[in-house]
N, C-alpha and C. Protein backbone atom coordinates (compact mmCIF):
# COMPACT_ATOMS: atom_id res chain seq x y z
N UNK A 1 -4.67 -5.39 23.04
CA UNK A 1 -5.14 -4.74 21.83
C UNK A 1 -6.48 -5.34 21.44
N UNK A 2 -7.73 -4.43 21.36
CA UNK A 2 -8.81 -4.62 20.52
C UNK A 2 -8.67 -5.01 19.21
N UNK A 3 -9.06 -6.58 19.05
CA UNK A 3 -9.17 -6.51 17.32
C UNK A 3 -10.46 -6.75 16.99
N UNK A 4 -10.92 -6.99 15.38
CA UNK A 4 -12.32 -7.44 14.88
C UNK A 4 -11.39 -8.16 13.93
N UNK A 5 -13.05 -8.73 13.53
CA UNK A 5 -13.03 -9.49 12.72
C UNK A 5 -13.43 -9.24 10.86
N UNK A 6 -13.22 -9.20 9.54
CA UNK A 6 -13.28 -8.60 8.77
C UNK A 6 -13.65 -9.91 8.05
N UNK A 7 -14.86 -10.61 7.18
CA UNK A 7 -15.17 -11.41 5.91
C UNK A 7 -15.15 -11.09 4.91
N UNK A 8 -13.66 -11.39 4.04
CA UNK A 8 -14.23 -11.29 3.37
C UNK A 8 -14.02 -12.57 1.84
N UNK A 9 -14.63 -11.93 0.66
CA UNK A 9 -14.98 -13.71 -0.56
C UNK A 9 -13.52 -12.89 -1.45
N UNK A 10 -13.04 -14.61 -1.93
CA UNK A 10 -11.88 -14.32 -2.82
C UNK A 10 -12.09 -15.40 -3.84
N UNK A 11 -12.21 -14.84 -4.85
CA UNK A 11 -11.92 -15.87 -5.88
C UNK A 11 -10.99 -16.64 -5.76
N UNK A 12 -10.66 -17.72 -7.13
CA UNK A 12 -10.23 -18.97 -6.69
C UNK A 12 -8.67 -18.08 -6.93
N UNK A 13 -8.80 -17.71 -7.98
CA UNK A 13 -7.04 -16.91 -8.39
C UNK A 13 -6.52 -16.29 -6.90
N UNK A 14 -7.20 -15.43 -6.31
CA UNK A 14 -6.67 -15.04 -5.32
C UNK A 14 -6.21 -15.49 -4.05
N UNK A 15 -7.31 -16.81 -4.07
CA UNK A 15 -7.12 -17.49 -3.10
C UNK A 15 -5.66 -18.44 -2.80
N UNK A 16 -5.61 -18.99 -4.03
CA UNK A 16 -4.49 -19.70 -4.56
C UNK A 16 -3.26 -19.10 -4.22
N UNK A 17 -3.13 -17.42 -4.76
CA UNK A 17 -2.00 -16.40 -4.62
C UNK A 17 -2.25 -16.17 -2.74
N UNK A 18 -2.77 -16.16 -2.35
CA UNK A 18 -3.05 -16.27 -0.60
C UNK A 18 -2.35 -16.90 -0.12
N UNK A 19 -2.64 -18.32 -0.45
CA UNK A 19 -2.48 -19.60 0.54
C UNK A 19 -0.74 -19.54 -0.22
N UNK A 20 -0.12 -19.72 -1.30
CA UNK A 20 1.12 -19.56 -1.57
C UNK A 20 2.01 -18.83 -1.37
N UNK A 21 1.55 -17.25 -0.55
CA UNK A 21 1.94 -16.37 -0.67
C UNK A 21 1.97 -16.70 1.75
N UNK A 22 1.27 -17.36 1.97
CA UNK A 22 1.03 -17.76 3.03
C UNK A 22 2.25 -18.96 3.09
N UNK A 23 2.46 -19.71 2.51
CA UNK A 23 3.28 -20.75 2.53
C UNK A 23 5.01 -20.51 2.51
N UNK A 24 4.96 -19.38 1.17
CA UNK A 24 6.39 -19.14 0.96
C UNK A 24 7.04 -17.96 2.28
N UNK A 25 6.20 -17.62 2.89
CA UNK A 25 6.58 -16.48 3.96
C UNK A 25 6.34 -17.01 5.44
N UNK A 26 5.97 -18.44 5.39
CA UNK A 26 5.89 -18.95 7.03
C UNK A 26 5.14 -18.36 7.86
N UNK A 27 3.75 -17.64 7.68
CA UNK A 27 2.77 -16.83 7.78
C UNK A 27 1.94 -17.55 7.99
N UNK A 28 0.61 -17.08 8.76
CA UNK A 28 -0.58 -17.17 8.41
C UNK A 28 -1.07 -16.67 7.36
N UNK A 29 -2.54 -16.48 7.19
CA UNK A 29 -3.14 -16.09 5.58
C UNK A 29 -3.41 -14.93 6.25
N UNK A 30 -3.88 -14.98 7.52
CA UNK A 30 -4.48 -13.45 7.78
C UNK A 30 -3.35 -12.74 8.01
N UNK A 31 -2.37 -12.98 8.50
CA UNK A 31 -0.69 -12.20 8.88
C UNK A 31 -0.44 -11.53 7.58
N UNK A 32 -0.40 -12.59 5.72
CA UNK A 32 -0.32 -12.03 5.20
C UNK A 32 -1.62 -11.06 4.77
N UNK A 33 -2.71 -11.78 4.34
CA UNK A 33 -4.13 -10.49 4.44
C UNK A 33 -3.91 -8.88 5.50
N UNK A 34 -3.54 -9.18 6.51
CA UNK A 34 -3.53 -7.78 7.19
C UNK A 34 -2.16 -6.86 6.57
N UNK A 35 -0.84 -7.94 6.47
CA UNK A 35 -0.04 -6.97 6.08
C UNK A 35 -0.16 -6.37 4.18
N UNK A 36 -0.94 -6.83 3.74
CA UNK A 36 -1.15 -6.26 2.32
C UNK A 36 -2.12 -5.07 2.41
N UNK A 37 -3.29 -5.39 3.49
CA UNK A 37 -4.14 -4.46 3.30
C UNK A 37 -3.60 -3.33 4.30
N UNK A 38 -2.67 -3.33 4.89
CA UNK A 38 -1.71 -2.48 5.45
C UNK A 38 -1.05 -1.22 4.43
N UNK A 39 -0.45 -2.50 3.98
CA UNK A 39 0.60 -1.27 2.91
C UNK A 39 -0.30 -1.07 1.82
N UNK A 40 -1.59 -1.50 1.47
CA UNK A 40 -2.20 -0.50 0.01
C UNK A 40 -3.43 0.23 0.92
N UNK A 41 -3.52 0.12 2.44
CA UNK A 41 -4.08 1.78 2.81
C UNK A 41 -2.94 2.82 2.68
N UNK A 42 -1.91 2.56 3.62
CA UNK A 42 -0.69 3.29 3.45
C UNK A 42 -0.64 4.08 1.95
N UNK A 43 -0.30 2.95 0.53
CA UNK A 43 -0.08 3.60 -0.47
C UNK A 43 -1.25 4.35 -1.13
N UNK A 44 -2.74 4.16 -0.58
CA UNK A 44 -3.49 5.17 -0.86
C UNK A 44 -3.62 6.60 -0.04
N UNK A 45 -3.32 6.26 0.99
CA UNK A 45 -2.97 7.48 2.06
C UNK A 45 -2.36 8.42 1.24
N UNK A 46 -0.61 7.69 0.87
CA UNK A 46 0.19 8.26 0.19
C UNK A 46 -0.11 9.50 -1.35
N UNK A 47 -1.07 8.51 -1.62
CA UNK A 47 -1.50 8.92 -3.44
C UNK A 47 -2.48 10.24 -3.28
N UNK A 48 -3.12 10.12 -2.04
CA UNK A 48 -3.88 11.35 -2.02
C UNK A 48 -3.41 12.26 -1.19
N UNK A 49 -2.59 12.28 -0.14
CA UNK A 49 -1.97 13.49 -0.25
C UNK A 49 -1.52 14.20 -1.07
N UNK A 50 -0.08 13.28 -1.88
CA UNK A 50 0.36 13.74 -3.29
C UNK A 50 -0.13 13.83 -3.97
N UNK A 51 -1.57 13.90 -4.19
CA UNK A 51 -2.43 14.36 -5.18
C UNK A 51 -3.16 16.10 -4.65
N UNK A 52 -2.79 16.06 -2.89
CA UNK A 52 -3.62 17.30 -2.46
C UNK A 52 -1.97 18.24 -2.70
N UNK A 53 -0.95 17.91 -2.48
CA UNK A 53 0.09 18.99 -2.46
C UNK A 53 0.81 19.17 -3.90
N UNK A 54 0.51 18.33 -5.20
CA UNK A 54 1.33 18.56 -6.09
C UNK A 54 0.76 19.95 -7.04
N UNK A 55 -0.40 20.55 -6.34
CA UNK A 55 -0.15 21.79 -7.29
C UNK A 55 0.96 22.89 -6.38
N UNK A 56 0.98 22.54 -5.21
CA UNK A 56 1.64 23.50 -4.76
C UNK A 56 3.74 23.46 -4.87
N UNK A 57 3.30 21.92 -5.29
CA UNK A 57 4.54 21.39 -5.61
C UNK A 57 4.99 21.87 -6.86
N UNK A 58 3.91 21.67 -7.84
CA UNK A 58 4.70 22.49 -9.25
C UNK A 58 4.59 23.79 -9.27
N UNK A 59 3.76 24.65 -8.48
CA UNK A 59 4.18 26.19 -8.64
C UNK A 59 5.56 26.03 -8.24
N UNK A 60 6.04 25.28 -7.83
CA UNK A 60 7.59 25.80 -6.88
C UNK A 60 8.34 24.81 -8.02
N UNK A 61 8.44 24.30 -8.77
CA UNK A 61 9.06 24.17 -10.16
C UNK A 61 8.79 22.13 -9.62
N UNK A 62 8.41 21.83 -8.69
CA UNK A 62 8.78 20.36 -8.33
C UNK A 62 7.63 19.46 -9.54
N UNK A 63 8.26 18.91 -10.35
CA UNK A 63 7.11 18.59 -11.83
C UNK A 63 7.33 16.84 -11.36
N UNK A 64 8.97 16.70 -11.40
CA UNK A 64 8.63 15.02 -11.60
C UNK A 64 9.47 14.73 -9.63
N UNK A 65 9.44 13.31 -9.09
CA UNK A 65 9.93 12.66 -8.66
C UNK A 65 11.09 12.94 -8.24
N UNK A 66 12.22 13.13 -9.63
CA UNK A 66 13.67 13.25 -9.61
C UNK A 66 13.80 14.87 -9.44
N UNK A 67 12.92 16.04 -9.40
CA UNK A 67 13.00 17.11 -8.94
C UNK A 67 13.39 16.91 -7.86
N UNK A 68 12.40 16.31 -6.88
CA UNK A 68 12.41 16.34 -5.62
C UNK A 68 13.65 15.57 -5.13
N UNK A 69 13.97 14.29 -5.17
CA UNK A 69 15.28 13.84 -5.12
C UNK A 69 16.33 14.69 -5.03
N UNK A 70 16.39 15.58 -6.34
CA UNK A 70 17.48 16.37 -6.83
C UNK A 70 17.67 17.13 -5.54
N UNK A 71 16.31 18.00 -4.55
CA UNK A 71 16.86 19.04 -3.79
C UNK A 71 17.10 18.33 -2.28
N UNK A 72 16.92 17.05 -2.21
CA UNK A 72 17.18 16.48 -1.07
C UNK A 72 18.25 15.65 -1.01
N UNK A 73 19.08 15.49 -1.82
CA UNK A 73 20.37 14.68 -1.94
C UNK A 73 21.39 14.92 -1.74
């Protein structure tokens, strides 16, 4: 697998939440760095689709969350 390399600056707060967040999970910093910036592309992925299909979602009555639940349960 091709990887790169990515720099980037963190304040001290973040840094702190890094290296602890590195410690309590038996991780590296970048293991955890890649898997965060993992799941908040993912959850922006997420936000803009559901932002491109929810008009088509509420013509069809789907308004909240628990709509949708409701017809898949």
């Amino acid at each position: 697998m091709k990887t790169s390399t990515l720099t980037i600056r963190l304040d001290r707060e973040l840094d702190d939440l890094l290296s602890k967040a590195s410690r309590q999970a038996g991780k590296n910093r970048s293991e955890i760095a890649r898997e965060a910036l993992r799941r908040q592309l993912r959850i922006s992925r997420f936000e803009a689709l559901r932002k491109r299909i929810m008009p088509f979602a509420e013509a069809r009555g789907f308004l909240t969350d628990e709509d949708v639940f409701s017809k898949v349960s």
